[in-house]
C-alpha atoms as a PDB file:
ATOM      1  CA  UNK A   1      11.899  16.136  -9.330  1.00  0.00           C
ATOM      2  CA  UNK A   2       8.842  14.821  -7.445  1.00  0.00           C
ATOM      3  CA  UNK A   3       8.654  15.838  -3.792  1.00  0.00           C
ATOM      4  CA  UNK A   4       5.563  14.040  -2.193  1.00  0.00           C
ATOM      5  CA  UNK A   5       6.956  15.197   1.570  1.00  0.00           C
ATOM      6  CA  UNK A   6       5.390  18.755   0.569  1.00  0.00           C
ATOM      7  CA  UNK A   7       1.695  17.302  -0.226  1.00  0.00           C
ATOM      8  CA  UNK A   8      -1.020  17.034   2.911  1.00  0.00           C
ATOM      9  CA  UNK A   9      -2.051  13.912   4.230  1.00  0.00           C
ATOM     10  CA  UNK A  10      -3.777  11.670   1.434  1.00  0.00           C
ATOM     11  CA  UNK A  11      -6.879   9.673   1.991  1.00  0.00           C
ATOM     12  CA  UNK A  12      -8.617   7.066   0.230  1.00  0.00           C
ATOM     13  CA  UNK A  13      -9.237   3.360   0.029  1.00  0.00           C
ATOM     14  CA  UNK A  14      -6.866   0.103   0.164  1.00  0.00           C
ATOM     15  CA  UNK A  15      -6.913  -3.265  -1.038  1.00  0.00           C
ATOM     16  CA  UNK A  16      -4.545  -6.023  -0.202  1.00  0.00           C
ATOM     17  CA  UNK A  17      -2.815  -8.444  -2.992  1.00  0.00           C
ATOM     18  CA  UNK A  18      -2.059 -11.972  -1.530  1.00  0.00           C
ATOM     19  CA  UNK A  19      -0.651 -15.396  -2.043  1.00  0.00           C
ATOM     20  CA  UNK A  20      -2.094 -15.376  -5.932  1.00  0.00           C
ATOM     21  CA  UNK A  21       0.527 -13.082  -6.426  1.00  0.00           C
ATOM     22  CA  UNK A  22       3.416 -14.409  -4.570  1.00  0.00           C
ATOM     23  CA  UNK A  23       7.139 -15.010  -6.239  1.00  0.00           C
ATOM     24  CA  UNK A  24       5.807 -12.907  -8.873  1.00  0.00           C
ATOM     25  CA  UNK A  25       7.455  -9.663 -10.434  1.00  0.00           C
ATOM     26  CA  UNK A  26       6.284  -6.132  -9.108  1.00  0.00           C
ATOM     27  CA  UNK A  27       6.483  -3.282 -11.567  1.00  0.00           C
ATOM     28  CA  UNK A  28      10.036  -2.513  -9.831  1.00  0.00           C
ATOM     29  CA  UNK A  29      11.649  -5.719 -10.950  1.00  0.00           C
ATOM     30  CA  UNK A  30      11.561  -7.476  -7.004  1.00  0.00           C
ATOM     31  CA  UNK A  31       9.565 -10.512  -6.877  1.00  0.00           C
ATOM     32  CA  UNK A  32       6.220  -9.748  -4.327  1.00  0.00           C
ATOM     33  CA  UNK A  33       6.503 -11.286  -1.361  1.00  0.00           C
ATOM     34  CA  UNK A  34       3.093 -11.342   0.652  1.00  0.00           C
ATOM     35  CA  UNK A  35       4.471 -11.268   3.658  1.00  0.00           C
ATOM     36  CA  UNK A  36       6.398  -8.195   3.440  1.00  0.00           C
ATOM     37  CA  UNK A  37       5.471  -4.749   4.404  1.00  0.00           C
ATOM     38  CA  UNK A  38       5.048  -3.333   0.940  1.00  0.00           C
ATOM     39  CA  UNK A  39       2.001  -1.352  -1.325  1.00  0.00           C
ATOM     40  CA  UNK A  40       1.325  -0.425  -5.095  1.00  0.00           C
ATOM     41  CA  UNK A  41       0.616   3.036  -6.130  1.00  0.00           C
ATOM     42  CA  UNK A  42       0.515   4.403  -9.438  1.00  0.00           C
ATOM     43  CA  UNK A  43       2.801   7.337  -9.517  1.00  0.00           C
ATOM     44  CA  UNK A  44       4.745   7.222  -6.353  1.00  0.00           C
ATOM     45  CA  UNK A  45       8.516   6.477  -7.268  1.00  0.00           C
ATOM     46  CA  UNK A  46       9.823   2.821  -5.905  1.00  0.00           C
ATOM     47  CA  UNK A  47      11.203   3.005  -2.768  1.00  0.00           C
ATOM     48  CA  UNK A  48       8.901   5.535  -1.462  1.00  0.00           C
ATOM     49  CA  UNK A  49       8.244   5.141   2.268  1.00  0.00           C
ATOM     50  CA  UNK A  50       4.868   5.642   3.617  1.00  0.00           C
ATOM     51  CA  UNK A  51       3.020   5.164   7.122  1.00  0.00           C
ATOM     52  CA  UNK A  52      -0.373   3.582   6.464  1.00  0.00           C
ATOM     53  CA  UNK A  53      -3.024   4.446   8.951  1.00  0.00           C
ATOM     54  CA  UNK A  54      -6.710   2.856   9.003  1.00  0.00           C
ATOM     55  CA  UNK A  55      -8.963   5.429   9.859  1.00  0.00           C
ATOM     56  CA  UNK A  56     -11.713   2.503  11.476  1.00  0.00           C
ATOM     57  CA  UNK A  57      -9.225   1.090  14.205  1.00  0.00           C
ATOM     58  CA  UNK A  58      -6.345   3.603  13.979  1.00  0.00           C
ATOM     59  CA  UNK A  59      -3.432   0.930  13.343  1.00  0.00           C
ATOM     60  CA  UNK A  60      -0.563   1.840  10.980  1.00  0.00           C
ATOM     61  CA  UNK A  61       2.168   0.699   9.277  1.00  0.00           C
ATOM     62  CA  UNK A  62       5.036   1.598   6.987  1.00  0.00           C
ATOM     63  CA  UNK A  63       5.112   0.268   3.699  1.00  0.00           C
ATOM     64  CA  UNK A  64       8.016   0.610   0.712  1.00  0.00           C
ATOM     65  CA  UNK A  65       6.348   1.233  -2.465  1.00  0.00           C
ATOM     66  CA  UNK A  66       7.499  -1.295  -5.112  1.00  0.00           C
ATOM     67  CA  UNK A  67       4.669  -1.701  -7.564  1.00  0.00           C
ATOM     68  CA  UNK A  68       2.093  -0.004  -9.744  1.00  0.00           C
ATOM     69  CA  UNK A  69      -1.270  -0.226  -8.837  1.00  0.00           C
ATOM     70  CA  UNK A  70      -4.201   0.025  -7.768  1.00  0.00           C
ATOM     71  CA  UNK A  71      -6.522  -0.674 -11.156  1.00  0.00           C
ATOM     72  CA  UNK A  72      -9.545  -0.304  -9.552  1.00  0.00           C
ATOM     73  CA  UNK A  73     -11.917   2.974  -9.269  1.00  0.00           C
ATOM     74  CA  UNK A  74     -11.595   4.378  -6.064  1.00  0.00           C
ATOM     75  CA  UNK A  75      -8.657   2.373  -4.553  1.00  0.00           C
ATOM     76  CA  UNK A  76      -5.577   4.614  -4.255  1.00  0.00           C
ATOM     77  CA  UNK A  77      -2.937   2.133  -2.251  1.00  0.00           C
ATOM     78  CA  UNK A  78      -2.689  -2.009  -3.000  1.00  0.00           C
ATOM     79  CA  UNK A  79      -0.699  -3.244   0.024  1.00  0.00           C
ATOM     80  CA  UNK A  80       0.362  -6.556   0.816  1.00  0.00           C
ATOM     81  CA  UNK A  81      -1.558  -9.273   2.569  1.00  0.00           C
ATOM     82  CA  UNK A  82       1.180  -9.004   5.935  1.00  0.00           C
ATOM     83  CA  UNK A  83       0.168  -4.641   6.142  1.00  0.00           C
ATOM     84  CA  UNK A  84      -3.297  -5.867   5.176  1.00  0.00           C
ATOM     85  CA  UNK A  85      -3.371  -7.988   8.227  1.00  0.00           C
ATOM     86  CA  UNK A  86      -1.113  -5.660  10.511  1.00  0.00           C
ATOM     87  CA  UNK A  87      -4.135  -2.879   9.480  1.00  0.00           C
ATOM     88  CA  UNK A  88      -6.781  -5.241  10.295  1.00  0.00           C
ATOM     89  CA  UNK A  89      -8.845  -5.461   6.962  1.00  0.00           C
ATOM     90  CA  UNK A  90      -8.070  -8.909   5.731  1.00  0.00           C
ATOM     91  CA  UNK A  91     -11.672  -9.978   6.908  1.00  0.00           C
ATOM     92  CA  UNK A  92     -13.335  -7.159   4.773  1.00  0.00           C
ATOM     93  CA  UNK A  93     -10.942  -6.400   2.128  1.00  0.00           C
ATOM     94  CA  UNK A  94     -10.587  -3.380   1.841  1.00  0.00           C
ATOM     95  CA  UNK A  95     -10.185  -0.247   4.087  1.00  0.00           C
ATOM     96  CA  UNK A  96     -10.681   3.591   4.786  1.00  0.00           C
ATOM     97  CA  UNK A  97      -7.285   4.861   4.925  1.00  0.00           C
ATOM     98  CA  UNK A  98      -4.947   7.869   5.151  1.00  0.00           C
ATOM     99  CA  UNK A  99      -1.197   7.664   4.201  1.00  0.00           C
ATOM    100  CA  UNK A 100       2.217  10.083   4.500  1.00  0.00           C
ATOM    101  CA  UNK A 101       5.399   9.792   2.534  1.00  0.00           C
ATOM    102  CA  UNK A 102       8.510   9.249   5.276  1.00  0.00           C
END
């Protein structure tokens, strides 16, 4: 069984997914929803809870994992345009950030 509550803290970088993506199917089967508070991550089961902190400005949030992602170098969380915004990196796209399973 995977037990993520016993790893540290986990930094890296986000992206956000938006309304190119909306109505369609996640990984999980739900349909994305932009506007909801959830991420991507590539090995994390669905359902996972995490609190989302950017590291520039200090806001968080708490996300439900429902998809697989991110596919880029680098990126280790793909969260949806509503935490995007809620973090405050819609403007650049991306963000520094630290995250901790619930």
């Amino acid at each position: 069984m995977f037990s993520f509550a016993s790893q540290a803290k986990q930094v890296g970088v986000a992206s956000y997914y938006g309304a190119e993506l909306h109505g369609h199917r996640t990984a999980s089967g739900a349909r994305f929803n932009r506007h909801a508070m959830t991420a991507a991550h590539r090995t994390l089961p669905f359902g996972t809870q995490l609190r989302v902190t950017n590291l520039s400005n200090g806001k968080s949030v708490v996300v439900r994992i429902n998809d697989r992602g991110p596919f880029v170098r680098r990126r280790v969380l793909d969260v949806s345009e509503a935490a995007a915004r809620q973090l405050g990196f819609i403007a650049r796209g991306t963000a520094k950030i630290a995250y901790e399973a619930l």
